[in-house]
N, C-alpha and C. Protein backbone atom coordinates (compact mmCIF):
# COMPACT_ATOMS: atom_id res chain seq x y z
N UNK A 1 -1.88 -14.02 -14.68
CA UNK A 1 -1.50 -14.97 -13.65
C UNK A 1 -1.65 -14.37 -12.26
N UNK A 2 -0.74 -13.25 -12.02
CA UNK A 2 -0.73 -12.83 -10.77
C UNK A 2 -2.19 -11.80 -10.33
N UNK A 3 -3.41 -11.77 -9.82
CA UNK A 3 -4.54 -11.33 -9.76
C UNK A 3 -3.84 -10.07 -8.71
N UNK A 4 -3.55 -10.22 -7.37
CA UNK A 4 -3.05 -9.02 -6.58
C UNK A 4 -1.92 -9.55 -5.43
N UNK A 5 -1.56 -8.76 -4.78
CA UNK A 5 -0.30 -9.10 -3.99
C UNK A 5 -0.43 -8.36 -2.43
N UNK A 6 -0.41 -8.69 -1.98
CA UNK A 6 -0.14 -8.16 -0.23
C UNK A 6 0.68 -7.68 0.87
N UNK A 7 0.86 -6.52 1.05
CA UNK A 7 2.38 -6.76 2.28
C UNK A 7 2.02 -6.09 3.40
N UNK A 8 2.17 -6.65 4.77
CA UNK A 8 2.14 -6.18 5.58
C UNK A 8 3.01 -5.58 6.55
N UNK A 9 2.94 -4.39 7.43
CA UNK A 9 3.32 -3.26 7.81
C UNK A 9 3.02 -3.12 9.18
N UNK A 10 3.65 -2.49 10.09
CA UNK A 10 3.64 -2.07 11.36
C UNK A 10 3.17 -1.03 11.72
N UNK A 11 3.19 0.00 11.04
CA UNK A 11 2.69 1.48 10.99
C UNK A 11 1.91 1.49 9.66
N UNK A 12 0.67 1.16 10.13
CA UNK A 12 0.10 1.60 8.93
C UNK A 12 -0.24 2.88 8.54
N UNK A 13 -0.49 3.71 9.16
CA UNK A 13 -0.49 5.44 8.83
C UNK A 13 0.65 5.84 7.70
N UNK A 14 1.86 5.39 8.65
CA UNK A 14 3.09 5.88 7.83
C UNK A 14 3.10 5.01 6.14
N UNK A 15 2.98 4.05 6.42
CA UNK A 15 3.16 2.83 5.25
C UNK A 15 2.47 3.44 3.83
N UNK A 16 1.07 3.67 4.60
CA UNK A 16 -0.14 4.92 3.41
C UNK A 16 0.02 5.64 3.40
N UNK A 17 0.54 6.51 4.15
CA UNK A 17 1.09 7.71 3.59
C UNK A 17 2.49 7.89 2.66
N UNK A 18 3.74 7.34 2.79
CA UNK A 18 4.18 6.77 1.97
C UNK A 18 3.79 6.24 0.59
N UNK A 19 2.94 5.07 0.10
CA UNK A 19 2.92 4.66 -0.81
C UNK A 19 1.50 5.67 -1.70
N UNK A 20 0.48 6.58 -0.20
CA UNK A 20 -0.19 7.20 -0.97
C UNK A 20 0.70 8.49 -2.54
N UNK A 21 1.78 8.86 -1.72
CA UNK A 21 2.67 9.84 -2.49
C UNK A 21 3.47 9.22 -3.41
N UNK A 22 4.15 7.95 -3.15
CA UNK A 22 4.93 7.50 -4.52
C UNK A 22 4.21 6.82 -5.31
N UNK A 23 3.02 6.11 -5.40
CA UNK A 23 2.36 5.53 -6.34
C UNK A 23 1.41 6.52 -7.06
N UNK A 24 1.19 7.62 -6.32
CA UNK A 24 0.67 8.97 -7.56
C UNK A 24 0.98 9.68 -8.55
N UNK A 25 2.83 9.55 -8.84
CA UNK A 25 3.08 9.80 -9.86
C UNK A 25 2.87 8.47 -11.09
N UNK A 26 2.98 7.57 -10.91
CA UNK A 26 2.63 6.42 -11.37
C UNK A 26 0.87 6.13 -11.88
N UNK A 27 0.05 6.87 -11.48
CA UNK A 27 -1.71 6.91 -11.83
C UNK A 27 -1.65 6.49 -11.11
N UNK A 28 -1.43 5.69 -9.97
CA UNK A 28 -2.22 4.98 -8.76
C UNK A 28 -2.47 5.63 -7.89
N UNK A 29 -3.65 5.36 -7.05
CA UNK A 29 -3.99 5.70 -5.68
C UNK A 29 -4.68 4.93 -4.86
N UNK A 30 -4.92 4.86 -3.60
CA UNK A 30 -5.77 4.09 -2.84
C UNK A 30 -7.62 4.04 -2.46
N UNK A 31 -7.76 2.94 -3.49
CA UNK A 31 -8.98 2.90 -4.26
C UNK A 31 -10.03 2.29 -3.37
N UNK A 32 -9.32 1.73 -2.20
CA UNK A 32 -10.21 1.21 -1.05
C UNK A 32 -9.41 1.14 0.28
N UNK A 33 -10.17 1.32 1.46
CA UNK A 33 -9.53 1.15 2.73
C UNK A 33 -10.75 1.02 3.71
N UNK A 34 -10.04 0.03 3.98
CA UNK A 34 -11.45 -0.35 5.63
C UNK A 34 -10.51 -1.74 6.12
N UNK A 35 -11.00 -1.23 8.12
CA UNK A 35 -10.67 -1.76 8.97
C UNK A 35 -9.03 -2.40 9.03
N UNK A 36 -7.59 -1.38 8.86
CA UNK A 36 -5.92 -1.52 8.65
C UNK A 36 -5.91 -2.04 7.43
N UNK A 37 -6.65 -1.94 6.31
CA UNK A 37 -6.16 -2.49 5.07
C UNK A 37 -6.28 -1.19 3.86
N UNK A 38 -5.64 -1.35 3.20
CA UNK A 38 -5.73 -0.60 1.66
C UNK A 38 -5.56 -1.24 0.59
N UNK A 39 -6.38 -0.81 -0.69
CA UNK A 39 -6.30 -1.18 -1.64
C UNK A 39 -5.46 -0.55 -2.83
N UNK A 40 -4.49 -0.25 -3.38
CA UNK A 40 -3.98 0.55 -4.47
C UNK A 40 -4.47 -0.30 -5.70
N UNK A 41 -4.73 0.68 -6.55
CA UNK A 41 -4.70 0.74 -7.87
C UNK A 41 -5.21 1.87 -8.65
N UNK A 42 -5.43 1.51 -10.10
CA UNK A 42 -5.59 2.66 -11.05
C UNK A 42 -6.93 3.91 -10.29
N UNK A 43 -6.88 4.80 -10.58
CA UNK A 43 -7.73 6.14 -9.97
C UNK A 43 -9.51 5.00 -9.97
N UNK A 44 -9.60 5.13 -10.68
CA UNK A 44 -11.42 4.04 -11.13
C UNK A 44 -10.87 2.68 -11.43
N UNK A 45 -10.07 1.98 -10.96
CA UNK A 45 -10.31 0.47 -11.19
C UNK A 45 -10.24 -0.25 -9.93
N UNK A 46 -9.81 -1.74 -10.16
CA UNK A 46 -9.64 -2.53 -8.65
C UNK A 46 -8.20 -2.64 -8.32
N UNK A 47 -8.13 -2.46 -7.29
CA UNK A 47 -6.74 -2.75 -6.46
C UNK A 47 -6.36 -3.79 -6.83
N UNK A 48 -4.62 -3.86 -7.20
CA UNK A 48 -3.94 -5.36 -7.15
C UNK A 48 -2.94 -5.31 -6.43
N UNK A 49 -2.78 -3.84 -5.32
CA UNK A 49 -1.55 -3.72 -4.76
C UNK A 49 -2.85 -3.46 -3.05
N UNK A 50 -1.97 -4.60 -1.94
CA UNK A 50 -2.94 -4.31 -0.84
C UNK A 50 -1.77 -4.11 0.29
N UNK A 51 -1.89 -3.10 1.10
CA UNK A 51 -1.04 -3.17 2.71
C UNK A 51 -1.89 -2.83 3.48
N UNK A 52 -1.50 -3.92 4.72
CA UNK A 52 -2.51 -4.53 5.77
C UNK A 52 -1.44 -4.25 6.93
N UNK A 53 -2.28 -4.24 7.99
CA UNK A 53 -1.83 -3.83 9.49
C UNK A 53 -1.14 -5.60 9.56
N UNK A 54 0.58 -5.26 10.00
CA UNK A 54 0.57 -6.55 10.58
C UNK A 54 -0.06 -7.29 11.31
N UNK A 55 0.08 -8.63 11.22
CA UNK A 55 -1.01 -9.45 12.13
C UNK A 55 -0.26 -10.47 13.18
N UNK A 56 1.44 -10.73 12.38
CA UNK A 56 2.06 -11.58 13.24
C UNK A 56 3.76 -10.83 13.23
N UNK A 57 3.49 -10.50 14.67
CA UNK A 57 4.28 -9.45 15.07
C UNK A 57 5.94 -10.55 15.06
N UNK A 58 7.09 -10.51 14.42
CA UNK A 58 8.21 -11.26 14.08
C UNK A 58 7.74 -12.08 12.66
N UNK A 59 6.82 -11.75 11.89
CA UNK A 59 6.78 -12.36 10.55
C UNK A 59 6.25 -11.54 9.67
N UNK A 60 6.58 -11.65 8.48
CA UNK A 60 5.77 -10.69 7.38
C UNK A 60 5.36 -11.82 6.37
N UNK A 61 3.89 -12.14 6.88
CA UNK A 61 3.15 -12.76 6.04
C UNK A 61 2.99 -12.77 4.49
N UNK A 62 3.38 -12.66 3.22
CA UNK A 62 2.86 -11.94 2.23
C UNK A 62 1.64 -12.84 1.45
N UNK A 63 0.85 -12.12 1.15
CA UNK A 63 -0.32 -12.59 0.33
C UNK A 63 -0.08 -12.44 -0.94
N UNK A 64 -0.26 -13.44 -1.79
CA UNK A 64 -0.61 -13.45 -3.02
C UNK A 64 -1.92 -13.55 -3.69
N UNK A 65 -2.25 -13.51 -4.53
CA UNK A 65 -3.53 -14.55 -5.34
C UNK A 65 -3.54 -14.11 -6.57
N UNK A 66 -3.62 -15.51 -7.03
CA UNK A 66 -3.50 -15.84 -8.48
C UNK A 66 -5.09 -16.45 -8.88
N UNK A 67 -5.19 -15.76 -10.54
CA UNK A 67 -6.19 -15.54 -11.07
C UNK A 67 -6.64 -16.80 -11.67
N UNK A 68 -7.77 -17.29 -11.27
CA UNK A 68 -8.86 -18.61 -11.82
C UNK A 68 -9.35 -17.86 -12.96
N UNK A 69 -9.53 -19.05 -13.87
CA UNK A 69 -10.54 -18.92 -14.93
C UNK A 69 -11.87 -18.94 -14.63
N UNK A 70 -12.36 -19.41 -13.88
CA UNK A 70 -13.84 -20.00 -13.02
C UNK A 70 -13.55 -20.46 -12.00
N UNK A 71 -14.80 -20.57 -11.47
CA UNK A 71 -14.98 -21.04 -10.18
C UNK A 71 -14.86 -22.53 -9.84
N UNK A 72 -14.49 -23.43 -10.63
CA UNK A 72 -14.32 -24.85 -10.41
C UNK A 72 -13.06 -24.45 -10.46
N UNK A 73 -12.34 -24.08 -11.32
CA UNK A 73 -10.84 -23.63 -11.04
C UNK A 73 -9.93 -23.49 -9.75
N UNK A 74 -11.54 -22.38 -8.99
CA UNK A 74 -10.95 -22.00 -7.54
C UNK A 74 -10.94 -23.37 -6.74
N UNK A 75 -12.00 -24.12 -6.73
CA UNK A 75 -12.39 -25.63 -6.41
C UNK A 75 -11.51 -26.26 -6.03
N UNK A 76 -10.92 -26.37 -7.62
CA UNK A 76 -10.23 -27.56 -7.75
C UNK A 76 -8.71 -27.29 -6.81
N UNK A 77 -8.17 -25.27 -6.96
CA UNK A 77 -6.81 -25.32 -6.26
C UNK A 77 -6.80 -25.40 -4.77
N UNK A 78 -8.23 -25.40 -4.25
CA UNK A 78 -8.23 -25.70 -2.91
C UNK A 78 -8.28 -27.12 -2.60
N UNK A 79 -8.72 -28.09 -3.23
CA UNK A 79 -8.98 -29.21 -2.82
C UNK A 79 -7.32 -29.81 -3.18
N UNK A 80 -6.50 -29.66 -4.03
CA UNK A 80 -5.37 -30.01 -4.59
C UNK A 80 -4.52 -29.34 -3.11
N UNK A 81 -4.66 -28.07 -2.78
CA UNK A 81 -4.06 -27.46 -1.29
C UNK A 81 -4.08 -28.26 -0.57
N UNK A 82 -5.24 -28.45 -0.58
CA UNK A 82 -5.84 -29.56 0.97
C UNK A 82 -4.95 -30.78 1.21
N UNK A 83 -5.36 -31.48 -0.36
CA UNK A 83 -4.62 -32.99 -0.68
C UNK A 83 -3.26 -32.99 -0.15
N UNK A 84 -2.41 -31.77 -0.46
CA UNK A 84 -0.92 -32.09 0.05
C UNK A 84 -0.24 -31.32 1.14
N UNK A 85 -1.42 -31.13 1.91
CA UNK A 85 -1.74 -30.93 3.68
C UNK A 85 -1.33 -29.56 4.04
N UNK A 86 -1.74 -28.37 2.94
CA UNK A 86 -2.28 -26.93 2.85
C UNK A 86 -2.67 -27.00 3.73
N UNK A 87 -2.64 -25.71 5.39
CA UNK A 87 -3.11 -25.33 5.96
C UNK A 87 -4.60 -24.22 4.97
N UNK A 88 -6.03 -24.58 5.39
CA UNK A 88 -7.11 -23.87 4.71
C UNK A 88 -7.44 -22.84 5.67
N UNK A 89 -7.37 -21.30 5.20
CA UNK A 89 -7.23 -20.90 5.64
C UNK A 89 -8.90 -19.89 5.27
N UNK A 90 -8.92 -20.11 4.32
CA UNK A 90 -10.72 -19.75 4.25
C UNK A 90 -11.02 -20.79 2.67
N UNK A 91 -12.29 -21.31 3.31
CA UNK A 91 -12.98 -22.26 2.13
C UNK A 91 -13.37 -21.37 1.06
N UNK A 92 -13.42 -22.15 0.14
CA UNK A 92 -14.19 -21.29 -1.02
C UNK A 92 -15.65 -20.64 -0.97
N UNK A 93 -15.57 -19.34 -1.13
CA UNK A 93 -16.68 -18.64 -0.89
C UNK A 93 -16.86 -17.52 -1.96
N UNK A 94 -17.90 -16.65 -1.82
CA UNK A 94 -18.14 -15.70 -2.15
C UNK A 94 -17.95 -14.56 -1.60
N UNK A 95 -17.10 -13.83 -1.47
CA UNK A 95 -16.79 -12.37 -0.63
C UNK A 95 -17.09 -11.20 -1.09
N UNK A 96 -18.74 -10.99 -0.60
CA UNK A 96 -19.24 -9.55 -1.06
C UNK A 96 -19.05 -8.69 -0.88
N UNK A 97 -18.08 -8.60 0.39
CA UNK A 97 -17.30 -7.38 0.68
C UNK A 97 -16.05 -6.62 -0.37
N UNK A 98 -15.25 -7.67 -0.79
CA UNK A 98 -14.81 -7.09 -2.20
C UNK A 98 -15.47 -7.09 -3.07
N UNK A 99 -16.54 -7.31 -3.54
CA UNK A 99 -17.08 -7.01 -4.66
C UNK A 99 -18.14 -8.94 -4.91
N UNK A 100 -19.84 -7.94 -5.60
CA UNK A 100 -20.59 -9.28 -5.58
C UNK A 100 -20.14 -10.43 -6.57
N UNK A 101 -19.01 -10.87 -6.96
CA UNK A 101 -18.71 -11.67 -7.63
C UNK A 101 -17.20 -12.26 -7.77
N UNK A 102 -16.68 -11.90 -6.12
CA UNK A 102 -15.68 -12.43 -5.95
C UNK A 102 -15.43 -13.56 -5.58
N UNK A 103 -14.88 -14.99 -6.00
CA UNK A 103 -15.01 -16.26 -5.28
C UNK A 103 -13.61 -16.76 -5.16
N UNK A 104 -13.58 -16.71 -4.07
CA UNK A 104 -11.73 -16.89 -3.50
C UNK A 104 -11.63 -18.14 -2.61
N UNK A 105 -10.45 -18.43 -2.46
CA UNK A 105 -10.34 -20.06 -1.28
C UNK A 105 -8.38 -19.31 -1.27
N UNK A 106 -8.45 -19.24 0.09
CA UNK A 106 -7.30 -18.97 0.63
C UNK A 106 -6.61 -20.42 1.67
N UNK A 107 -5.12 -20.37 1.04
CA UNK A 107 -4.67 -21.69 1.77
C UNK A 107 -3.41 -21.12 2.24
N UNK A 108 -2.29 -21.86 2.94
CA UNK A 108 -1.01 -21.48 3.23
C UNK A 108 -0.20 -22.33 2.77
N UNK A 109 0.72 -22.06 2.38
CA UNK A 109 1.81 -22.40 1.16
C UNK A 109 2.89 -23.02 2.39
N UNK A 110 3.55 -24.28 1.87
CA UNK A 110 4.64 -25.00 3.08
C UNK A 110 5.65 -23.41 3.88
N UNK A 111 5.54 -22.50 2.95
CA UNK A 111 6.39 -21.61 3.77
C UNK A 111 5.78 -20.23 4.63
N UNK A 112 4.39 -20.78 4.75
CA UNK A 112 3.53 -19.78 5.57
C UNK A 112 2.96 -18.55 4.74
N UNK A 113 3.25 -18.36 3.72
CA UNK A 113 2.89 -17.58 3.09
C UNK A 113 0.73 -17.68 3.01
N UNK A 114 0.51 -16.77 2.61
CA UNK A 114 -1.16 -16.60 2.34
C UNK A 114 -1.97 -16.75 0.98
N UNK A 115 -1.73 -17.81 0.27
CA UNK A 115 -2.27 -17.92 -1.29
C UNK A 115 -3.48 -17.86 -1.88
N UNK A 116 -3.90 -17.54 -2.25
CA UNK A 116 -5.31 -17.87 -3.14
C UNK A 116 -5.72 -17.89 -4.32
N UNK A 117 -6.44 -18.07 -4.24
CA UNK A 117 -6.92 -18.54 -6.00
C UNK A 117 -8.46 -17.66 -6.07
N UNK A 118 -8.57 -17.09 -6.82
CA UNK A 118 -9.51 -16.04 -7.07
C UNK A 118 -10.03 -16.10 -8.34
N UNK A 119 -11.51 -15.82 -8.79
CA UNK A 119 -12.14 -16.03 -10.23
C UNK A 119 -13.18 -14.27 -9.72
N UNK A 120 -13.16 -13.53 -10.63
CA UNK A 120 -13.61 -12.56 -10.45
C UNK A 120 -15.51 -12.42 -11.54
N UNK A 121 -15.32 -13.72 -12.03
CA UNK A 121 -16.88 -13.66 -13.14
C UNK A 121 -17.89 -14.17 -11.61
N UNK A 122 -18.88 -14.29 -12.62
CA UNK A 122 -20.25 -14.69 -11.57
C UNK A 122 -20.29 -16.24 -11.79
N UNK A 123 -21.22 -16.84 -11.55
CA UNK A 123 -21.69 -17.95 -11.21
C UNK A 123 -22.01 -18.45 -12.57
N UNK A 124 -21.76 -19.67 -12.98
CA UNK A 124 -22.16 -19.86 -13.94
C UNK A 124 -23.73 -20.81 -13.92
């Protein structure tokens, strides 16, 4: 259900350095980082744990995203967002920057939060 999770931070130096040391006894480490973001997870796998440079200074945004079966899946939870007046916050796409077969649609949840719906296969 739950694909990865998000929290954002004020100090990001400190924040990674921090979670670089307590999530290493645990097998984790930070498996990606570019431009205030990190990725944690297993030593060789994909991140499902991310901290990001705050963005709205008096709020802590948190990101979720939850895992599609396919890509009509992702479709369908954006257009259902939309319908009951989801702020869209990125259309459904392909984001090659995480990886060539990521297809995500990010919306905002009535309580500001950052949701998405994510299918990690290819194209059918």
């Amino acid at each position: 259900m739950i694909d990865h999770i998000s929290l954002q931070t004020d100090d990001f130096a400190a924040a990674t350095a921090w979670y670089d040391a307590v999530l290493a006894p645990l097998g984790y480490a930070r498996v990606m980082n570019f431009g205030g973001v990190a990725g944690y997870g297993p030593v060789d796998g994909i991140p499902a744990f991310w901290l990001g440079t705050a963005s709205d200074p008096g709020g802590r945004q948190t990101h979720i995203a939850f895992s599609a079966a396919d890509r009509d899946a992702v479709l369908a939870f954006h257009r259902v967002a939309a319908e009951l007046g989801g702020e869209v916050l990125h259309e459904p796409r392909v984001w090659p920057e995480y990886h060539p077969d990521y297809f995500g649609a990010f919306v905002r949840d009535p309580d500001g939060n950052n949701v998405e719906a994510v299918c990690h296969r290819p194209a059918e």
